[in-house]
Protein backbone atom coordinates (compact mmCIF):
# COMPACT_ATOMS: atom_id res chain seq x y z
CA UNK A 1 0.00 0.00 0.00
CA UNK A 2 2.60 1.95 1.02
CA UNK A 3 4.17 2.15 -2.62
CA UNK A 4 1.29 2.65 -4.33
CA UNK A 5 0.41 5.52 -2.22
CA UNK A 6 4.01 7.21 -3.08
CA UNK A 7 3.45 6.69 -6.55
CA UNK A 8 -0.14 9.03 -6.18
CA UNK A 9 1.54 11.14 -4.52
CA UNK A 10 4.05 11.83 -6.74
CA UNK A 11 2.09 11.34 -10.08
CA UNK A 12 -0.43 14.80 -8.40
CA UNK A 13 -3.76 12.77 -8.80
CA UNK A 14 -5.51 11.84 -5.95
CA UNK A 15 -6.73 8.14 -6.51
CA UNK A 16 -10.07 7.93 -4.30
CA UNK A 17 -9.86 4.19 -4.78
CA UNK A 18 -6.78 3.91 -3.30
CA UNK A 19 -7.88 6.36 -0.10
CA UNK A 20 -10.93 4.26 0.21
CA UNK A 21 -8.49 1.13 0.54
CA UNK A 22 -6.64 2.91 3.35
CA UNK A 23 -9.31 4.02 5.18
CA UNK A 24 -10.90 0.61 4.89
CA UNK A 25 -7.72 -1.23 6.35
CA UNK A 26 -7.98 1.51 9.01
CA UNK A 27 -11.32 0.68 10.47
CA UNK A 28 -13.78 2.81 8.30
CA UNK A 29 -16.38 0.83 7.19
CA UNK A 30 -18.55 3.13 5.03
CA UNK A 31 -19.19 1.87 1.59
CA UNK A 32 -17.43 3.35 -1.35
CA UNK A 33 -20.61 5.73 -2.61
CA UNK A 34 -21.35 7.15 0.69
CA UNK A 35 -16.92 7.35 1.24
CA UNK A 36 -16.94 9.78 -2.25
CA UNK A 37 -20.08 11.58 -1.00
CA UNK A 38 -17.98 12.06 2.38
CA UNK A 39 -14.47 12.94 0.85
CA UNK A 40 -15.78 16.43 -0.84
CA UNK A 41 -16.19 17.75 2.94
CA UNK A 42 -12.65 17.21 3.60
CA UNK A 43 -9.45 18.67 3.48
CA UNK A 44 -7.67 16.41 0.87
CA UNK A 45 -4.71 18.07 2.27
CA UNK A 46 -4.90 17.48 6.10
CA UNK A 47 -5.49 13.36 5.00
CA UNK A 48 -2.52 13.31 2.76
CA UNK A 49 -0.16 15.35 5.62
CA UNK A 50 -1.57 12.44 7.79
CA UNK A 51 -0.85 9.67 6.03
CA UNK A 52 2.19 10.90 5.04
CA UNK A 53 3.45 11.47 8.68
CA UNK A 54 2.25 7.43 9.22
CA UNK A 55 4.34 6.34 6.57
CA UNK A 56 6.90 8.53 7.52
CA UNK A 57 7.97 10.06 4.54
CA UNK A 58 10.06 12.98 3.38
CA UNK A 59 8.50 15.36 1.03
CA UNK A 60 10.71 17.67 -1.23
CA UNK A 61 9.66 21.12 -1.94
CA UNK A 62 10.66 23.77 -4.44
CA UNK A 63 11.70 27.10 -3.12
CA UNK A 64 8.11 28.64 -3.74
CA UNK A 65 6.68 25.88 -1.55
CA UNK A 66 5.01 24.06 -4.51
CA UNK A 67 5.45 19.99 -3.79
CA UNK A 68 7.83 18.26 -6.26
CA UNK A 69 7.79 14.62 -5.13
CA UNK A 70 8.26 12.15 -1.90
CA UNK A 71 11.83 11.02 -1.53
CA UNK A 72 12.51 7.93 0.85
C-alpha cells in the first residue's frame, strides 16, 4: 500500500480508490458511494499530511513551496 500511495503522490492525482483502501484497512467501514459523498467535505490536504506522517515520509519542496515529489 505503502508504494502505491508514493506513486499518487508523486504522479499529483488523488486516486479515491486507493484512499478508500486505506481508510478501509484503518477501520472505516462506510461503503465506497457514501466514502466519495464524504471525501468532498474534507481537506484532501490534512489526510494526505496524515498519512504521510504514518508512513513517515520525506517530502521535497521547491523554493516557492510548490510539492515536487516524496523522496525515501
Amino acid at each position: 500500500m505503502k508504494e502505491e500511495y508514493i506513486k499518487m503522490r508523486n504522479s499529483g492525482v488523488v486516486n479515491w480508490q486507493l484512499l478508500y483502501t486505506y481508510a478501509t484497512e484503518h477501520g472505516m467501514t462506510l461503503d465506497p458511494q457514501a466514502f466519495i459523498q464524504g471525501v468532498q467535505f474534507v481537506d484532501v490536504n490534512k489526510v494526505l499530511d496524515q498519512i504521510d506522517h504514518e508512513y513517515g515520509l520525506t517530502l521535497l519542496y521547491d523554493k516557492e513551496g510548490k510539492f515536487i515529489k516524496i523522496v525515501e
